[in-house]
N, C-alpha and C. Protein backbone atom coordinates (compact mmCIF):
# COMPACT_ATOMS: atom_id res chain seq x y z
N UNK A 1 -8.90 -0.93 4.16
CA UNK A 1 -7.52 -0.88 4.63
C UNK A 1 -7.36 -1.83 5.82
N UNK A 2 -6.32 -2.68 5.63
CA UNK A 2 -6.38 -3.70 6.85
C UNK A 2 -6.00 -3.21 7.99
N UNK A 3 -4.51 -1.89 8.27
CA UNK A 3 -4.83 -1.53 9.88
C UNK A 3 -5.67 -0.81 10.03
N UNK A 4 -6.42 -0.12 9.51
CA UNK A 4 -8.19 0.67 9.97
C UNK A 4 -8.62 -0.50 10.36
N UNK A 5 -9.25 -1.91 9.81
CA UNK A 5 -9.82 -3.07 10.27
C UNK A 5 -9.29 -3.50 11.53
N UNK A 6 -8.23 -3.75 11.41
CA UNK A 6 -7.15 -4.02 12.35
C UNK A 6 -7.75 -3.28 13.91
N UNK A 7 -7.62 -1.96 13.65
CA UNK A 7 -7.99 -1.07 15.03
C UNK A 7 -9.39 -1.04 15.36
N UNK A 8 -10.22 -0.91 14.60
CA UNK A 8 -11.66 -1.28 14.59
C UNK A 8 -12.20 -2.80 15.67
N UNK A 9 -11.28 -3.40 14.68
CA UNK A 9 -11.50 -5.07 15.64
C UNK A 9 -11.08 -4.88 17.51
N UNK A 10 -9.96 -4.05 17.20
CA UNK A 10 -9.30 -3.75 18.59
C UNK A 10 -10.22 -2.86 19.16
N UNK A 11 -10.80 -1.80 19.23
CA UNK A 11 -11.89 -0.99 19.93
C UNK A 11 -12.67 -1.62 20.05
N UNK A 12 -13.40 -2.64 19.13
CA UNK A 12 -14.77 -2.68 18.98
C UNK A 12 -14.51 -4.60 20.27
N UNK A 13 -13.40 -5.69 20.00
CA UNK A 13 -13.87 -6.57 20.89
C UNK A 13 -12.53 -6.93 21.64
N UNK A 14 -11.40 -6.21 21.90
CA UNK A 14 -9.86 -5.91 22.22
C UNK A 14 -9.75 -5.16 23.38
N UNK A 15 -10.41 -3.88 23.06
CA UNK A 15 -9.71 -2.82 24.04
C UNK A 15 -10.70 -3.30 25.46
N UNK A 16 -9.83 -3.58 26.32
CA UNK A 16 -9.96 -3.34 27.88
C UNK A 16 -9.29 -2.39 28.94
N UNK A 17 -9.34 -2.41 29.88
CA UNK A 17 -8.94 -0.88 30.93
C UNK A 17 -7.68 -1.37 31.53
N UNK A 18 -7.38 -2.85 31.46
CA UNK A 18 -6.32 -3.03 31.48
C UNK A 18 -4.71 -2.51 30.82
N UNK A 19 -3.61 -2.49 31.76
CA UNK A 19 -2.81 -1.93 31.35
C UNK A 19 -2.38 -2.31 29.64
N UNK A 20 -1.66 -3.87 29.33
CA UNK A 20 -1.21 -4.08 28.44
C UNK A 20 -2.54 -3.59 27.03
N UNK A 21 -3.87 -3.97 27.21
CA UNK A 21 -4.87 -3.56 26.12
C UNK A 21 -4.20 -2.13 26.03
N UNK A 22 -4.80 -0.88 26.81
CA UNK A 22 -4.45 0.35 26.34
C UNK A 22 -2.93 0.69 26.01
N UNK A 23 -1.82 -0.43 26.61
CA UNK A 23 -0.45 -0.22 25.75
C UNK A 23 -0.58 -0.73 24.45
N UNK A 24 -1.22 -1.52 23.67
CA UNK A 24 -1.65 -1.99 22.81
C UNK A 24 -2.23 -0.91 21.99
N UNK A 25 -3.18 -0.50 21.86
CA UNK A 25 -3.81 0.87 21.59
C UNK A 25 -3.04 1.96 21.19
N UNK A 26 -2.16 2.24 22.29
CA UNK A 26 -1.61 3.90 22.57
C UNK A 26 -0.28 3.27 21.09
N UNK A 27 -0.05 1.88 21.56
CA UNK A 27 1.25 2.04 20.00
C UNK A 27 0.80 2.01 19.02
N UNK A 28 -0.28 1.51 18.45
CA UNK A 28 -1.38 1.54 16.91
C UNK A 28 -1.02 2.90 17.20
N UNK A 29 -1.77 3.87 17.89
CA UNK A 29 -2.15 4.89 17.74
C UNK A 29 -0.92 5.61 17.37
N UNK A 30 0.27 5.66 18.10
CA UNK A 30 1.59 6.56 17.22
C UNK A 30 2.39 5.44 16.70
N UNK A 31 2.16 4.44 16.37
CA UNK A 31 2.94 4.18 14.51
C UNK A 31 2.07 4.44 13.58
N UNK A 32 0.52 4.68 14.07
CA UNK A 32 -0.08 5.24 12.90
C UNK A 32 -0.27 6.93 12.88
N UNK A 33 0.49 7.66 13.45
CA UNK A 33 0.77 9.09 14.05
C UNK A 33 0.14 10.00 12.05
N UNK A 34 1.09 9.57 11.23
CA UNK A 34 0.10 10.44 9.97
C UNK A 34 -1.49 10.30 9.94
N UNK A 35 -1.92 9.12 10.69
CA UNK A 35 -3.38 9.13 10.47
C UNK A 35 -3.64 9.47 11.61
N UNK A 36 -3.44 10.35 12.01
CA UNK A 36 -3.95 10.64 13.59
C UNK A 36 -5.63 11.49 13.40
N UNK A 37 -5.66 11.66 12.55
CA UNK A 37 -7.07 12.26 12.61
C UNK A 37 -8.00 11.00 12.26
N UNK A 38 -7.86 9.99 11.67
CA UNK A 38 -8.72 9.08 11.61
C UNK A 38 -8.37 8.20 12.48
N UNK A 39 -7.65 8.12 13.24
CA UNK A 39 -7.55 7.34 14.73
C UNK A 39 -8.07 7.90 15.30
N UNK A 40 -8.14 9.45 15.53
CA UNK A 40 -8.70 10.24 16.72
C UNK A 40 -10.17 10.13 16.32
N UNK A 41 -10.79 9.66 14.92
CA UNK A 41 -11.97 9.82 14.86
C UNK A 41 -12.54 8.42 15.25
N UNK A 42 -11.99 7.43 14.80
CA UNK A 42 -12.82 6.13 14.95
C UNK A 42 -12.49 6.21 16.45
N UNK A 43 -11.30 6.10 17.35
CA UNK A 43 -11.74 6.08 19.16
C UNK A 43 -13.15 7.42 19.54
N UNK A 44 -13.26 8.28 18.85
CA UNK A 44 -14.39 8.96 19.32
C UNK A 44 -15.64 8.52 18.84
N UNK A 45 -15.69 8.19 17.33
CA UNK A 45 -17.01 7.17 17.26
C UNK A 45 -17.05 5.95 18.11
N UNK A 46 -16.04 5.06 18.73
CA UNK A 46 -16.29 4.36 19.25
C UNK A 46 -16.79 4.59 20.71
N UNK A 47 -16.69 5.55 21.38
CA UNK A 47 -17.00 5.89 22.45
C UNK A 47 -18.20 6.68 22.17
N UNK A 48 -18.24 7.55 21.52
CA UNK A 48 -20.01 7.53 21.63
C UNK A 48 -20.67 6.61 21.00
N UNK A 49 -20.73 5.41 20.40
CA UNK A 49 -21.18 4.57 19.98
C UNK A 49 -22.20 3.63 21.12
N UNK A 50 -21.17 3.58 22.73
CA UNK A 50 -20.69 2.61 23.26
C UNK A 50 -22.63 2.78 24.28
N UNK A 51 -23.03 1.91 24.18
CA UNK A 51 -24.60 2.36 24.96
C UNK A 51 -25.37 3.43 24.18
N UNK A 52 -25.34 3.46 23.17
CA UNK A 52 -26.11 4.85 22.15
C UNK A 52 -27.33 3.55 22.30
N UNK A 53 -28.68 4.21 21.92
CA UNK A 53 -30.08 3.70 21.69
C UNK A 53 -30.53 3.18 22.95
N UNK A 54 -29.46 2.80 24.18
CA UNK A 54 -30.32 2.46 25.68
C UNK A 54 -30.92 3.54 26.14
N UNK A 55 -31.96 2.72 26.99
CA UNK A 55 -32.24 3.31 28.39
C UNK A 55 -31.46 3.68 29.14
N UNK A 56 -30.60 2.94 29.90
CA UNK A 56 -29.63 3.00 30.60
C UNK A 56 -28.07 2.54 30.32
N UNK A 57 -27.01 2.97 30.87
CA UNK A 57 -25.64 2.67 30.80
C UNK A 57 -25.55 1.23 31.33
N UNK A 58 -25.44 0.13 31.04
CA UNK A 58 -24.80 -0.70 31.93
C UNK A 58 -22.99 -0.82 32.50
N UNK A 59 -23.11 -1.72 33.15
CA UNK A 59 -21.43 -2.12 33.69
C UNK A 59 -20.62 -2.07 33.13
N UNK A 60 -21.12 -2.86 31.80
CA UNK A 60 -20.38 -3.51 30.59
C UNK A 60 -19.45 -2.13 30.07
N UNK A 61 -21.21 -1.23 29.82
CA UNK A 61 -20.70 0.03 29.31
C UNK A 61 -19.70 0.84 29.88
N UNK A 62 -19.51 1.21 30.88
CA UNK A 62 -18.99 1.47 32.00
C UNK A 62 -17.73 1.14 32.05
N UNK A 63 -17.53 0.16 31.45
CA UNK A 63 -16.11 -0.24 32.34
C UNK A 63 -15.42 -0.13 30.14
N UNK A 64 -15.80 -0.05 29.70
CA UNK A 64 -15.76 0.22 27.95
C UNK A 64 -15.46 1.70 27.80
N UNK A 65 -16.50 2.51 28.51
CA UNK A 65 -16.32 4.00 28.57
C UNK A 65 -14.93 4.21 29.11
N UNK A 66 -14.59 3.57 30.27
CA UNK A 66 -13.48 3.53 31.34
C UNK A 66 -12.29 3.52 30.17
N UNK A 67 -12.40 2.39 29.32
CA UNK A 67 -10.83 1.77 28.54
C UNK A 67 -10.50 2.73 27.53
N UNK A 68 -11.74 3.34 27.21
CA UNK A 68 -11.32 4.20 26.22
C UNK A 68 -11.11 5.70 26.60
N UNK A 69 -11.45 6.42 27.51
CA UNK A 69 -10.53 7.22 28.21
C UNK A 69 -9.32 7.19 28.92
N UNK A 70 -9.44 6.27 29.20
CA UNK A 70 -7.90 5.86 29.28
C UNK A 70 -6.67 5.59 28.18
N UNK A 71 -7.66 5.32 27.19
CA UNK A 71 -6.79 5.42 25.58
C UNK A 71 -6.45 6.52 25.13
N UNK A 72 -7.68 7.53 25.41
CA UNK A 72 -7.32 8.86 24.62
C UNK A 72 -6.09 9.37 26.27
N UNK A 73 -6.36 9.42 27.22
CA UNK A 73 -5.62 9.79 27.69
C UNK A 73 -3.97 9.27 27.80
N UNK A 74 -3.38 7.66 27.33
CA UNK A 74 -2.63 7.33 27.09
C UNK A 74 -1.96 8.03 25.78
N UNK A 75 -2.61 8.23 25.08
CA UNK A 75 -2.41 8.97 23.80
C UNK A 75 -1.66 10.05 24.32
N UNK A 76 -2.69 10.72 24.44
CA UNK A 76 -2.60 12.18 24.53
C UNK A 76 -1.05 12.58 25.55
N UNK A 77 -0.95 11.72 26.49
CA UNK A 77 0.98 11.99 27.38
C UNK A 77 1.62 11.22 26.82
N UNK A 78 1.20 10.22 25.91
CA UNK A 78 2.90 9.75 25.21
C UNK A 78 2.98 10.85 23.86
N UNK A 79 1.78 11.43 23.49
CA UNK A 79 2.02 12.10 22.09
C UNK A 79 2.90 13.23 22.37
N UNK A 80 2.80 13.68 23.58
CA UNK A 80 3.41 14.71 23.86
C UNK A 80 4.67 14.39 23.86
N UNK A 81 5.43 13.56 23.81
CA UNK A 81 6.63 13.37 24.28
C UNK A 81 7.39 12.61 22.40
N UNK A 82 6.62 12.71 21.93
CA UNK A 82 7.18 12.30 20.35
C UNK A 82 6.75 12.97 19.41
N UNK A 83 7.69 13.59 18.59
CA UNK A 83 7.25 14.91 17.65
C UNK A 83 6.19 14.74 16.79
N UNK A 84 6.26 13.25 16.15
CA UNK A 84 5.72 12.87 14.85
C UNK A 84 3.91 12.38 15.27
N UNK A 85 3.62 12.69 16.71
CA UNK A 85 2.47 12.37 16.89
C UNK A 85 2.08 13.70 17.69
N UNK A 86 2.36 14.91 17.82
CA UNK A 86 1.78 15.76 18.31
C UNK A 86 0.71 16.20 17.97
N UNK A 87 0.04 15.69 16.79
CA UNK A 87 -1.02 16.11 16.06
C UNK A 87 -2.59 15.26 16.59
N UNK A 88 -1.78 14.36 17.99
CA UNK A 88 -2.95 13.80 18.17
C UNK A 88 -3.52 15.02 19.03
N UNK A 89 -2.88 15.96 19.76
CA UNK A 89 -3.32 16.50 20.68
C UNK A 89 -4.63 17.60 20.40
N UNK A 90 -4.35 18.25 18.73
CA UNK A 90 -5.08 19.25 18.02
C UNK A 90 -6.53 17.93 17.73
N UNK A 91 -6.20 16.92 17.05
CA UNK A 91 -7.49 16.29 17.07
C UNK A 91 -8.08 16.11 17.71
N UNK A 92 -7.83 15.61 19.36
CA UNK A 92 -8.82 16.01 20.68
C UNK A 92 -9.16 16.87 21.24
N UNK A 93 -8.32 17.90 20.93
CA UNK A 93 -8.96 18.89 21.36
C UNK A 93 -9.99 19.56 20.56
N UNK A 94 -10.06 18.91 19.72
CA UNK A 94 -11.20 19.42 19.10
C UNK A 94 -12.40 18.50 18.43
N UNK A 95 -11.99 17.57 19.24
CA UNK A 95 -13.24 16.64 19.63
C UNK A 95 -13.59 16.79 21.48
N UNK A 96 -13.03 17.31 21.56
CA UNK A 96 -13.10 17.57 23.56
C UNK A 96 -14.86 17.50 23.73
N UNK A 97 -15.50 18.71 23.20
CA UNK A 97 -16.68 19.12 23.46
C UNK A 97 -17.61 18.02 23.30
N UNK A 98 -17.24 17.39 21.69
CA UNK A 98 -18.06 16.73 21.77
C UNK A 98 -18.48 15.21 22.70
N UNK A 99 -16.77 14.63 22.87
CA UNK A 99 -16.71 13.64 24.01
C UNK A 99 -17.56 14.09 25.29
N UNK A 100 -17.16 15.21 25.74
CA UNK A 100 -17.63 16.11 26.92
C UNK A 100 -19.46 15.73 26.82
N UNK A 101 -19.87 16.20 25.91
CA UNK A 101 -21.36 15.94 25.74
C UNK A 101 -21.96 14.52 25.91
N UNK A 102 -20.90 14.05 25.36
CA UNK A 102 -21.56 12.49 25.07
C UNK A 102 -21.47 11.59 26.71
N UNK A 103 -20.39 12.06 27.26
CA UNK A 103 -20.30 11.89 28.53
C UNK A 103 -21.33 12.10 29.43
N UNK A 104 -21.42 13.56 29.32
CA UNK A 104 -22.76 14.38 30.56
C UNK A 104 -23.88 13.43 29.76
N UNK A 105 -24.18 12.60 28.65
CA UNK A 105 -25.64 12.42 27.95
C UNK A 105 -25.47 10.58 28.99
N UNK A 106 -23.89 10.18 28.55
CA UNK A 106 -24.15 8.88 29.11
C UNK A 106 -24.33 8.97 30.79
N UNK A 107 -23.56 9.80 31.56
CA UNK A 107 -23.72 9.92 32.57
C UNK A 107 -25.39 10.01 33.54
N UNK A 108 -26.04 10.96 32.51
CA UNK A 108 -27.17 10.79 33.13
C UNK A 108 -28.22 9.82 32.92
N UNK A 109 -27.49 8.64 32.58
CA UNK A 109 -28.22 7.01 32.17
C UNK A 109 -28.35 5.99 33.07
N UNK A 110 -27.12 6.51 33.83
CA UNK A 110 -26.60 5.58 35.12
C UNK A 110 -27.26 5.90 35.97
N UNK A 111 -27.92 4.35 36.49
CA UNK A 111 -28.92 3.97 37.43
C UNK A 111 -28.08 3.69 38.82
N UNK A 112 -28.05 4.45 39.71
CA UNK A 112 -27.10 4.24 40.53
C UNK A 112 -26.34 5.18 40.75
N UNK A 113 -25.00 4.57 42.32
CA UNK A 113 -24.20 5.43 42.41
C UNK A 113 -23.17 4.96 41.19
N UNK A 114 -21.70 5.62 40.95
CA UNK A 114 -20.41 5.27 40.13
C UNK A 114 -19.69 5.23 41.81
N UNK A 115 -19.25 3.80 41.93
CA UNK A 115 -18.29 3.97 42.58
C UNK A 115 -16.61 3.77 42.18
């Protein structure tokens, strides 16, 4: 399917923590509001993806981890505010735990302070 490719390309060498990238993002994400469960799944494979098999987290990673919480969280307050995408909110939340995990796993990778 070309916008699955489409968003893929965008997570995988697109998304930055910058404003316009995650406005970029957050609108894929509700014009594609019926697929909200396979949006909500590929941004969560992509974030635990992101430093899987290191030793350590780098910068890179870091600031990648950064863009994409900021995606799900862009999501998640505009979904609220448009009927036809409220369904992103049930898909994170029930990926919560597992983000949550993958977090505390990357967190304790980082060599250093997080400032």
């Amino acid at each position: 399917d070309h916008d699955r490719a489409r968003f893929e390309e965008y997570l995988e060498h697109k998304l930055k923590s910058s404003r316009k990238s995650i406005c970029d993002g957050m609108v894929f994400a509700i014009e594609h509001a019926p697929n909200s469960n396979s949006v909500t799944n590929m941004i969560c494979d992509k974030l635990i993806s992101i430093g899987s098999g290191q030793s350590q987290v780098t910068a890179g990673d870091l600031e990648k981890i950064k863009a994409v919480l900021y995606l799900i969280s862009d999501i998640l307050f505009n979904s609220a505010k448009i009927t036809a995408a409220w369904s992103y909110n049930r898909h994170f939340e029930l990926k919560m735990p597992t983000i949550m995990n993958e977090m505390n796993a990357k967190i304790r990778l980082i060599n250093g302070r997080l400032s």
